[in-house]
C-alpha atoms as a PDB file:
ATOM      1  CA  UNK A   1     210.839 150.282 107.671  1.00  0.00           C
ATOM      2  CA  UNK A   2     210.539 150.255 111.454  1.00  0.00           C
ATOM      3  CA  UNK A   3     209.890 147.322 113.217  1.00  0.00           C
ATOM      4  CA  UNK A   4     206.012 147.318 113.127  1.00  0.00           C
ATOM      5  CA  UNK A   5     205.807 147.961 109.537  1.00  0.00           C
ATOM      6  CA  UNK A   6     208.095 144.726 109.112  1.00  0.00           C
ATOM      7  CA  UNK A   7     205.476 142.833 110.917  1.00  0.00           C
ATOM      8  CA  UNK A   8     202.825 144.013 108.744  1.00  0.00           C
ATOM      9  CA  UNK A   9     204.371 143.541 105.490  1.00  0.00           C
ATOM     10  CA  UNK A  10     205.048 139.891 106.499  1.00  0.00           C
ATOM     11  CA  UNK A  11     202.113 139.466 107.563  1.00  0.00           C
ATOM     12  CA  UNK A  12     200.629 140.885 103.967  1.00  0.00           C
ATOM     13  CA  UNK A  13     202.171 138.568 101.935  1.00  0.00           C
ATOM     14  CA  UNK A  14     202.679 135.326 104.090  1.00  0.00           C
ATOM     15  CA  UNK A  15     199.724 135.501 106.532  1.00  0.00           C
ATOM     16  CA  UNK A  16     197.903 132.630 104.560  1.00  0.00           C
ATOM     17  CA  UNK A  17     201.082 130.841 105.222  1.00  0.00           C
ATOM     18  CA  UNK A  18     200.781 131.630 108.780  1.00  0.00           C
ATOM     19  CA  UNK A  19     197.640 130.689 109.212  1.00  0.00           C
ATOM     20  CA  UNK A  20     197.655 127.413 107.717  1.00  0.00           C
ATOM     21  CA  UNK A  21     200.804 126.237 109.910  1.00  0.00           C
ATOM     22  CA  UNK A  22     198.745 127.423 112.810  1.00  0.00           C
ATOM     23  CA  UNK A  23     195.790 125.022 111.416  1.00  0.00           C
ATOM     24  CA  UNK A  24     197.944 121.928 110.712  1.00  0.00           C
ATOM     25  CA  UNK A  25     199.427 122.607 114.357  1.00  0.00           C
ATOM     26  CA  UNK A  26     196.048 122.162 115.476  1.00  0.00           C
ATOM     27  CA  UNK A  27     195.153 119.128 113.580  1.00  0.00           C
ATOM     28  CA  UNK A  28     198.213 117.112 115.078  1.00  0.00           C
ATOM     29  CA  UNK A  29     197.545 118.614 118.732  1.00  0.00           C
ATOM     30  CA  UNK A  30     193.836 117.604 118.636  1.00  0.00           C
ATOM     31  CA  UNK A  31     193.603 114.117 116.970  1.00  0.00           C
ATOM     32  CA  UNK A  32     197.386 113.543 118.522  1.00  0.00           C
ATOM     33  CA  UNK A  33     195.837 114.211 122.062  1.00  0.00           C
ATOM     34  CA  UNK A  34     192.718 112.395 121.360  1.00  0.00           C
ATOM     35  CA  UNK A  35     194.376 109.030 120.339  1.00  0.00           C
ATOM     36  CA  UNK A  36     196.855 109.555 123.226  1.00  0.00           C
ATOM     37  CA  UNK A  37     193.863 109.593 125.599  1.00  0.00           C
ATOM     38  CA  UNK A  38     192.908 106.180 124.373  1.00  0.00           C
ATOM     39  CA  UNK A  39     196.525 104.765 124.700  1.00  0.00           C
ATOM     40  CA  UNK A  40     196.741 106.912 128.063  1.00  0.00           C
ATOM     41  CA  UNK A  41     193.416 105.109 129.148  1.00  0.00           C
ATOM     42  CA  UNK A  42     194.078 101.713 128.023  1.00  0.00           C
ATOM     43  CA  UNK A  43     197.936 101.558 129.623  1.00  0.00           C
ATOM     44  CA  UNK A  44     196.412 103.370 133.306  1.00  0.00           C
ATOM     45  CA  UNK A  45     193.336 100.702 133.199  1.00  0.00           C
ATOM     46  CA  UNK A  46     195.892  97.916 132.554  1.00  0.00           C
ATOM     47  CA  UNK A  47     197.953  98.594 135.274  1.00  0.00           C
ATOM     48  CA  UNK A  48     195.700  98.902 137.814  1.00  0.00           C
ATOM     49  CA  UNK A  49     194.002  95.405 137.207  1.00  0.00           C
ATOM     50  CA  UNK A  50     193.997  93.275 140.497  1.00  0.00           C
ATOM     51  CA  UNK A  51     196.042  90.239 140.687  1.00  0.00           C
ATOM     52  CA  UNK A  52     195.196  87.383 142.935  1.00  0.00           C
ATOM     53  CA  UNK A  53     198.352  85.159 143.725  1.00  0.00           C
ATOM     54  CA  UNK A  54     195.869  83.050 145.383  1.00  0.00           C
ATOM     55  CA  UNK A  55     192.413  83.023 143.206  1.00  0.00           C
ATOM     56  CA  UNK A  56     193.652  83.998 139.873  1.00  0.00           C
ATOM     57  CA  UNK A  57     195.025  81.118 137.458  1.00  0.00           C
ATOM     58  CA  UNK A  58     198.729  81.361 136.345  1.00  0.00           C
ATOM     59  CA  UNK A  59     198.303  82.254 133.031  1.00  0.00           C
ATOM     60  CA  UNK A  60     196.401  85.116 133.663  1.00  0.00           C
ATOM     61  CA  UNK A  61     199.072  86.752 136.316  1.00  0.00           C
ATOM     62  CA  UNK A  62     201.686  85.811 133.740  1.00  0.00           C
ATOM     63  CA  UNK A  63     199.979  87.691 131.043  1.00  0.00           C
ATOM     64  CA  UNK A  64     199.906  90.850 133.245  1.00  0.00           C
ATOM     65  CA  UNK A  65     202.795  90.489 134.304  1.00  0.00           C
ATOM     66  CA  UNK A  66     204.314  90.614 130.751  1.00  0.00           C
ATOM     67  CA  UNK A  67     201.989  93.401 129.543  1.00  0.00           C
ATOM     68  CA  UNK A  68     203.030  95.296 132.474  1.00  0.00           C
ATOM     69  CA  UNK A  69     206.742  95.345 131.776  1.00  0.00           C
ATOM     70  CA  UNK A  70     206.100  96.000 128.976  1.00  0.00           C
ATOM     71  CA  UNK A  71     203.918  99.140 129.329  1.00  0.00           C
ATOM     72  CA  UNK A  72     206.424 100.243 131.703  1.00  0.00           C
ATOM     73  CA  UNK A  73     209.753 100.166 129.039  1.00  0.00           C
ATOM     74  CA  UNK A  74     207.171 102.204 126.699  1.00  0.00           C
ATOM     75  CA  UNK A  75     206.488 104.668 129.632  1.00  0.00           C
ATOM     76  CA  UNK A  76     209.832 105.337 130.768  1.00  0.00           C
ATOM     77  CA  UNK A  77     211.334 105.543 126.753  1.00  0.00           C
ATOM     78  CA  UNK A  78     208.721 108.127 125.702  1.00  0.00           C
ATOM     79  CA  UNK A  79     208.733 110.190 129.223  1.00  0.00           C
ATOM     80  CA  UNK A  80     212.847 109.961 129.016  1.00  0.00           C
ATOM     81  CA  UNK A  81     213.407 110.808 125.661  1.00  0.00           C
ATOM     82  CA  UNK A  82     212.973 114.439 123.713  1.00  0.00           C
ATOM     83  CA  UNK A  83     210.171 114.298 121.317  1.00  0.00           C
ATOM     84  CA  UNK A  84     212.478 115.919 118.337  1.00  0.00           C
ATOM     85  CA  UNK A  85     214.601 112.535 119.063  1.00  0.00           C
ATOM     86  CA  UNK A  86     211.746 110.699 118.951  1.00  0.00           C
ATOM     87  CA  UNK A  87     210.550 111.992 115.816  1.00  0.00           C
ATOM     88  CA  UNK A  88     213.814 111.513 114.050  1.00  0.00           C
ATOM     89  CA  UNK A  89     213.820 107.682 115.403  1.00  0.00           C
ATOM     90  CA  UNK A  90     210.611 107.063 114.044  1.00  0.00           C
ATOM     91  CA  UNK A  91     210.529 108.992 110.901  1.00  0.00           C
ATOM     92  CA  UNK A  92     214.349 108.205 109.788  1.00  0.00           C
ATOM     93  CA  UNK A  93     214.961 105.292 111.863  1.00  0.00           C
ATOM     94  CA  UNK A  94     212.241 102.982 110.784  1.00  0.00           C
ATOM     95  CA  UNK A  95     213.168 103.631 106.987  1.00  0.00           C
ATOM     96  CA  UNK A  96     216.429 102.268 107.777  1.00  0.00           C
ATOM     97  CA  UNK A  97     216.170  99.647 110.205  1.00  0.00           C
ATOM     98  CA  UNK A  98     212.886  97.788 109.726  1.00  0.00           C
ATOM     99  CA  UNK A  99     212.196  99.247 105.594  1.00  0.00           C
ATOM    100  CA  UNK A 100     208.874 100.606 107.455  1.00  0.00           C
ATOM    101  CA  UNK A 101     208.644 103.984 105.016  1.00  0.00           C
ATOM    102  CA  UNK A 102     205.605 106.556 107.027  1.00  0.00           C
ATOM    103  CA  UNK A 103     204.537 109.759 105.247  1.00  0.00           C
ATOM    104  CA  UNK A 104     205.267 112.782 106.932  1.00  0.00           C
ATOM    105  CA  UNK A 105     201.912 113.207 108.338  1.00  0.00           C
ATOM    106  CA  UNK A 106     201.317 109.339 109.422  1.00  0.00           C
ATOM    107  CA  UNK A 107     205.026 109.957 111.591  1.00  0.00           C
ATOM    108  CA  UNK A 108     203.808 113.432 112.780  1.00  0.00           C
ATOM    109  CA  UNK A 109     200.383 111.820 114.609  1.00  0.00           C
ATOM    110  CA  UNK A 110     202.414 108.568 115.533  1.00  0.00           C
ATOM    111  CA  UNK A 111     204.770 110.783 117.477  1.00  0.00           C
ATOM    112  CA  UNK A 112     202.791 113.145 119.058  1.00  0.00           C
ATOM    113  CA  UNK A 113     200.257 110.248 119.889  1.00  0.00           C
ATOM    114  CA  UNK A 114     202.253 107.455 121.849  1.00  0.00           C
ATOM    115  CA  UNK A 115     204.288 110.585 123.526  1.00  0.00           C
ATOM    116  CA  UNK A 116     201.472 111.844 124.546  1.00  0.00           C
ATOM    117  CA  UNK A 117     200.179 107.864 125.333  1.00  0.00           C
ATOM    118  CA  UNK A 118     203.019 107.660 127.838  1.00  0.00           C
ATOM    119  CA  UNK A 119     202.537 110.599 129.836  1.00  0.00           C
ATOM    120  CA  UNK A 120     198.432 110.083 129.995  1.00  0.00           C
ATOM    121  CA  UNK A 121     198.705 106.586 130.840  1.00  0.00           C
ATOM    122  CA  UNK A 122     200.846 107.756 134.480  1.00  0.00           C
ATOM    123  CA  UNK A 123     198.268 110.260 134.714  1.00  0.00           C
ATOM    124  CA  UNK A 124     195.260 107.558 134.734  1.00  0.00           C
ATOM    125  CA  UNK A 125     196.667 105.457 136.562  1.00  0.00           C
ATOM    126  CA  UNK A 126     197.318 107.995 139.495  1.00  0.00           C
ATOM    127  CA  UNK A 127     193.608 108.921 138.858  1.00  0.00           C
ATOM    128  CA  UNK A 128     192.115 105.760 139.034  1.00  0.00           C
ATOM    129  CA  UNK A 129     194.241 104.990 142.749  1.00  0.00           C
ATOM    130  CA  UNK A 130     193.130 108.153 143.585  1.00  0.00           C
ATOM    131  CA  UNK A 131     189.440 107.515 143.582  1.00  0.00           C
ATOM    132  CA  UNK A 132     188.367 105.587 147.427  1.00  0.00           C
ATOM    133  CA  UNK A 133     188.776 102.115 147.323  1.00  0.00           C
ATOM    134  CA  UNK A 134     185.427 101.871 149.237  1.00  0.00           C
ATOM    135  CA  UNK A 135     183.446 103.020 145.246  1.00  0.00           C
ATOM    136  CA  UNK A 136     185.021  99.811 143.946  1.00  0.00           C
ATOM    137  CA  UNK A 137     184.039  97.328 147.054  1.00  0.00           C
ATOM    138  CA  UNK A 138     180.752  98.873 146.701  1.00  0.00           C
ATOM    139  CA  UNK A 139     179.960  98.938 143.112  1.00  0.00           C
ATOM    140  CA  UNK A 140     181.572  95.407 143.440  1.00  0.00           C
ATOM    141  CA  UNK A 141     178.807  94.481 146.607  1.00  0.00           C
ATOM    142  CA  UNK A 142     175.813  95.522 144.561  1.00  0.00           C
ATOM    143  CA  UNK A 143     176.628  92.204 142.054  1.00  0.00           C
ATOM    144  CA  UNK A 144     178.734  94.662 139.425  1.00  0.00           C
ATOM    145  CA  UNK A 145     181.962  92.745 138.116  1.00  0.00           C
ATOM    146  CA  UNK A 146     185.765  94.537 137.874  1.00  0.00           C
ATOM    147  CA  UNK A 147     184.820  95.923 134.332  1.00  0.00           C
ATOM    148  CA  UNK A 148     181.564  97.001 135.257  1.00  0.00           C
ATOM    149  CA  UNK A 149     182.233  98.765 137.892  1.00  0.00           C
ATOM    150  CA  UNK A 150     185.315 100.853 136.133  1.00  0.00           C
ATOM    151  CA  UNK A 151     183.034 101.913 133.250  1.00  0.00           C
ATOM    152  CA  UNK A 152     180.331 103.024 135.532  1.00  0.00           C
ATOM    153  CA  UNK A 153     181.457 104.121 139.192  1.00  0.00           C
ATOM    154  CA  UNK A 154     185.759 104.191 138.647  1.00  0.00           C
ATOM    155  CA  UNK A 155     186.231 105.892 135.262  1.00  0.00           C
ATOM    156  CA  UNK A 156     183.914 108.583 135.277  1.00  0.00           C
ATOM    157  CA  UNK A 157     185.534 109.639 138.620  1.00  0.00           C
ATOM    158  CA  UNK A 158     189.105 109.773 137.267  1.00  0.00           C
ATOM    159  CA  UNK A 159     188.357 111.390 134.391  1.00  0.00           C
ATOM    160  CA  UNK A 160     187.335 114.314 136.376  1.00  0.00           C
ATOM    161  CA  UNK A 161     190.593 113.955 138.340  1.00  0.00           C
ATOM    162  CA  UNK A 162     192.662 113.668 135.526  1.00  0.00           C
ATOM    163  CA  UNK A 163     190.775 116.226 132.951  1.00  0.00           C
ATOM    164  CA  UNK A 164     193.343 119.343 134.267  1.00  0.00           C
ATOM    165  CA  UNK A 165     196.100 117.082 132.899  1.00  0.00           C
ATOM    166  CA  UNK A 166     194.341 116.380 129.822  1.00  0.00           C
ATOM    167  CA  UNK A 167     194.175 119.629 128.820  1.00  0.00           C
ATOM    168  CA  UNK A 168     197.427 120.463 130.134  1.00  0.00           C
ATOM    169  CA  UNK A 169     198.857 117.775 127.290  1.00  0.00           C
ATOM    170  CA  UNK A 170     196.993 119.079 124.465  1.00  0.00           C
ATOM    171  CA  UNK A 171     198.171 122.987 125.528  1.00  0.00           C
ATOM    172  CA  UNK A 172     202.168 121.113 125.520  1.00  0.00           C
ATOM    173  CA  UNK A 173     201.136 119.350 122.073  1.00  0.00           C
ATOM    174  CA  UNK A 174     200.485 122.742 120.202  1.00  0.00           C
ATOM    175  CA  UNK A 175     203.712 124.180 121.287  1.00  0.00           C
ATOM    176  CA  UNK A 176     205.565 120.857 120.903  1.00  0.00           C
ATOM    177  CA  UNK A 177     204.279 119.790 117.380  1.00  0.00           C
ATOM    178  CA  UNK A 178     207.440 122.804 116.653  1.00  0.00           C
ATOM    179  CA  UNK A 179     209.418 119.849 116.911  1.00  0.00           C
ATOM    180  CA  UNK A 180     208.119 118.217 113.640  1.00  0.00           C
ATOM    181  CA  UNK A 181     209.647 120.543 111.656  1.00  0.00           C
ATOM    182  CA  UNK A 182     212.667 118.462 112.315  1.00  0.00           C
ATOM    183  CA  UNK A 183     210.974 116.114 109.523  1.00  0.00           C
ATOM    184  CA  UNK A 184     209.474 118.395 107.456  1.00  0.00           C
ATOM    185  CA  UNK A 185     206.067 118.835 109.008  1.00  0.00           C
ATOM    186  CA  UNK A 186     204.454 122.091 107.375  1.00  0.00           C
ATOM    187  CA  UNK A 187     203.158 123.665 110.915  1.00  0.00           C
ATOM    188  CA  UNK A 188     203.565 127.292 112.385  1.00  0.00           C
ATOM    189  CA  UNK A 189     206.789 126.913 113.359  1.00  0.00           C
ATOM    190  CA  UNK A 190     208.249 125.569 109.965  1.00  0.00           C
ATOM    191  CA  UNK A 191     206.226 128.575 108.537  1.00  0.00           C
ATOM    192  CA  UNK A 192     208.444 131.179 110.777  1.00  0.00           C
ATOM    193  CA  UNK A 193     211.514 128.816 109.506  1.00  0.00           C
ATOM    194  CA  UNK A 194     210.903 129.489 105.830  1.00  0.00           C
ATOM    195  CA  UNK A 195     209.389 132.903 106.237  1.00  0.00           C
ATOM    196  CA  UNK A 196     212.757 133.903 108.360  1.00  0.00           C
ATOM    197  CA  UNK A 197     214.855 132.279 105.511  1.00  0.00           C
ATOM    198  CA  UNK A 198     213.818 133.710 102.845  1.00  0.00           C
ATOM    199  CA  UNK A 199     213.370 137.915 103.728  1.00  0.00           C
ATOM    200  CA  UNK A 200     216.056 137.350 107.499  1.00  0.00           C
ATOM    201  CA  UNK A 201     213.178 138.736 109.556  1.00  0.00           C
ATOM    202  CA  UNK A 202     214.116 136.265 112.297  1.00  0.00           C
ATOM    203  CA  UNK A 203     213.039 138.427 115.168  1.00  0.00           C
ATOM    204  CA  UNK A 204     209.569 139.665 113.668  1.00  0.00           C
ATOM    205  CA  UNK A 205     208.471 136.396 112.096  1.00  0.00           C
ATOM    206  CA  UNK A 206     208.844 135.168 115.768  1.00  0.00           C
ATOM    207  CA  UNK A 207     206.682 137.535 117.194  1.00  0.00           C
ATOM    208  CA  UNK A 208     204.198 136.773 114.765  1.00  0.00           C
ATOM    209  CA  UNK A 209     204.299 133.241 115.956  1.00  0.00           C
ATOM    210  CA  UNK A 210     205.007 133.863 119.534  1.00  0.00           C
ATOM    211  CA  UNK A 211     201.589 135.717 119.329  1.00  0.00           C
ATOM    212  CA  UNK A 212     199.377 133.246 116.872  1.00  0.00           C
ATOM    213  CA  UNK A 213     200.724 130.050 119.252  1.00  0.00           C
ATOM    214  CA  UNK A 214     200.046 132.488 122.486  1.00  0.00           C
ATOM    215  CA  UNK A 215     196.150 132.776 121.617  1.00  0.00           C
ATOM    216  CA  UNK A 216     195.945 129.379 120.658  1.00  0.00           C
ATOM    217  CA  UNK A 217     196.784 128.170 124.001  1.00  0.00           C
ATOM    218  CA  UNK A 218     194.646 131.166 125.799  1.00  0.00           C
ATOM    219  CA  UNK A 219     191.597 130.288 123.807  1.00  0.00           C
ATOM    220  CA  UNK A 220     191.939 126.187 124.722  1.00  0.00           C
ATOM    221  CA  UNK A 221     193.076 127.080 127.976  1.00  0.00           C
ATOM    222  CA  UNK A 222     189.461 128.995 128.231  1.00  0.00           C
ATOM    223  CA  UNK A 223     187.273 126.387 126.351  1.00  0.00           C
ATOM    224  CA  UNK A 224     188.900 123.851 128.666  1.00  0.00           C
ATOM    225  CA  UNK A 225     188.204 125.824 132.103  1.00  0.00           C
ATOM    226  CA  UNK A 226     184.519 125.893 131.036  1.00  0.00           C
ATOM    227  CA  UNK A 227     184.234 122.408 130.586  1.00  0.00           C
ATOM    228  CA  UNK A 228     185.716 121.424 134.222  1.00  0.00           C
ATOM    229  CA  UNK A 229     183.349 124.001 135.510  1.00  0.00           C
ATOM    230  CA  UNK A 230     180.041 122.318 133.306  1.00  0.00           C
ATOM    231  CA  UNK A 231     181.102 118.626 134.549  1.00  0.00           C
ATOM    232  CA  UNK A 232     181.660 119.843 138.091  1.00  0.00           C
ATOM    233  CA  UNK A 233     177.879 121.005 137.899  1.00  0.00           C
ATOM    234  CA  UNK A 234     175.630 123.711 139.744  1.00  0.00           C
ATOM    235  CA  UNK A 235     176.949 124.958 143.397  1.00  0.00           C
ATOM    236  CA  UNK A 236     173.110 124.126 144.159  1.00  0.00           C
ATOM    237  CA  UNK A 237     171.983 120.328 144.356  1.00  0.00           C
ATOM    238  CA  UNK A 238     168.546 119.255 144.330  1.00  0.00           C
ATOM    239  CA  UNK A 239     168.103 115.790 145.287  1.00  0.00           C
ATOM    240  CA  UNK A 240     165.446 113.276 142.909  1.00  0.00           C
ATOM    241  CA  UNK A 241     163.310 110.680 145.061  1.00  0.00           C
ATOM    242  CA  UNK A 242     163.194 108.262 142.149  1.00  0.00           C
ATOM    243  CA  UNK A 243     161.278 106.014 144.392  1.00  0.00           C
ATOM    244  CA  UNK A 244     159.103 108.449 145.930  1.00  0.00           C
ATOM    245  CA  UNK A 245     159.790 107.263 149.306  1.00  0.00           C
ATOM    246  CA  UNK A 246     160.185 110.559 151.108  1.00  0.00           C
ATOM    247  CA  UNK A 247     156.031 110.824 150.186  1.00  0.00           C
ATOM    248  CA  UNK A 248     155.074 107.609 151.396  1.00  0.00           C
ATOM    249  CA  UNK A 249     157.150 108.363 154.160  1.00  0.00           C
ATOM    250  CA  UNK A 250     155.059 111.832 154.921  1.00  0.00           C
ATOM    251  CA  UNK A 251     152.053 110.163 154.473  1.00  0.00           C
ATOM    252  CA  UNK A 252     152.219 107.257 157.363  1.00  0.00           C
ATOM    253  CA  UNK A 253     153.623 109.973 159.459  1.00  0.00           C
ATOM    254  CA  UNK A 254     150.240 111.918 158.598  1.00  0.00           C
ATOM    255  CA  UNK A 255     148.269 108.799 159.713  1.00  0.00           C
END
């Protein structure tokens, strides 16, 4: 057979195969991402959290101070470290050390989740400091408190910033969730594994996958350009008079 009937026969008997490695892949990119958004968010908010020498009590600069260490050992391990590793530590290494026993999926999503975690939570952070200092003194001038005025004039801001990098991690967490297979995690890539095993079609199984994880990224890459280009809004803006000032205005110029 040449080399494009190989394909095709493969694809004939193990495309169901193919196809749900290429779902599961999805799952653990998606909810993996999603989670590691919260941790990203939740790390970024904490460590941009004024501190006082001179106002705030002890305890609570002690606090931060602690939590901050902390977040930044977490950052620096799961930044510095390969996620295969990681995966290997977690899955095998908790068995052994602390008697904590996951199942394969529970260790695929805690993986791909607090790796993910770590690299969102620098990403936050940077877009939180990038947003002008002057929307926090002013959201803080009109009576709103720290928290307040994240949730409704800092956060919404940064999320723009940072929504490239968002989907930039969930396009690395389909192609990375390969790296699962490395504890028996069914996805795409453990699909080409077996598939390549059992008839030694190394080179067209690959292309198979090459091409399924290709469009996969293409097609989020797309949905994920649309979305910037909804939030950023029309090119035209028409500006509301809530108040209706600008009539009242017209009309004692008319007198």
């Amino acid at each position: 057979m040449s080399f494009i009937e190989r394909i095709f026969y493969i694809l004939q008997k193990y495309g169901t195969s193919y196809l749900k490695g290429a779902g599961t892949t999805l799952v653990i990119a998606l909810v993996s991402t999603f989670i590691g958004c919260i941790i990203g968010f939740l790390s970024g908010i904490i460590q941009t959290i004024p501190v006082d020498k001179r106002r705030d009590p002890l305890v609570k600069r002690v606090l931060l101070g602690i939590v901050n260490v902390i977040l930044r050992i977490y950052i620096e391990v799961f930044r510095g470290t390969p996620m295969i590793v990681q995966a290997v530590f977690i899955y095998y290494g908790l068995a052994q050390v602390c008697n904590v026993q996951l199942g394969m999926w529970q260790a695929a999503f805690l993986v791909v989740s607090i790796n993910t975690g770590a690299y969102m939570a620098e990403s936050v952070r940077g877009g939180i400091i990038s947003v002008d200092p002057g929307q926090m003194e002013g959201a803080k001038a009109i009576g709103m408190t720290h928290v307040q005025a994240m949730i409704n004039v800092i956060l919404p801001q940064a999320f723009r910033n940072i929504l490239p990098q968002i989907g930039n991690n969930l396009i690395i967490n389909i192609k990375d969730t390969s790296v699962l297979s490395v504890i028996s995690v069914v996805d795409l890539f453990f699909v080409h594994k077996s598939v390549s095993g059992a008839l030694y079609t190394y080179f067209e199984s690959a292309t198979i996958v090459m091409a399924i994880y290709l469009t996969m990224t293409l097609i989020t890459s797309r949905l994920l350009r649309l979305w910037e280009k909804k939030m950023d809004g029309g090119d035209n803006y028409e500006l509301v008079d809530v108040m209706d000032i600008g009539s009242q205005l017209g009309k004692k110029e008319s007198r």
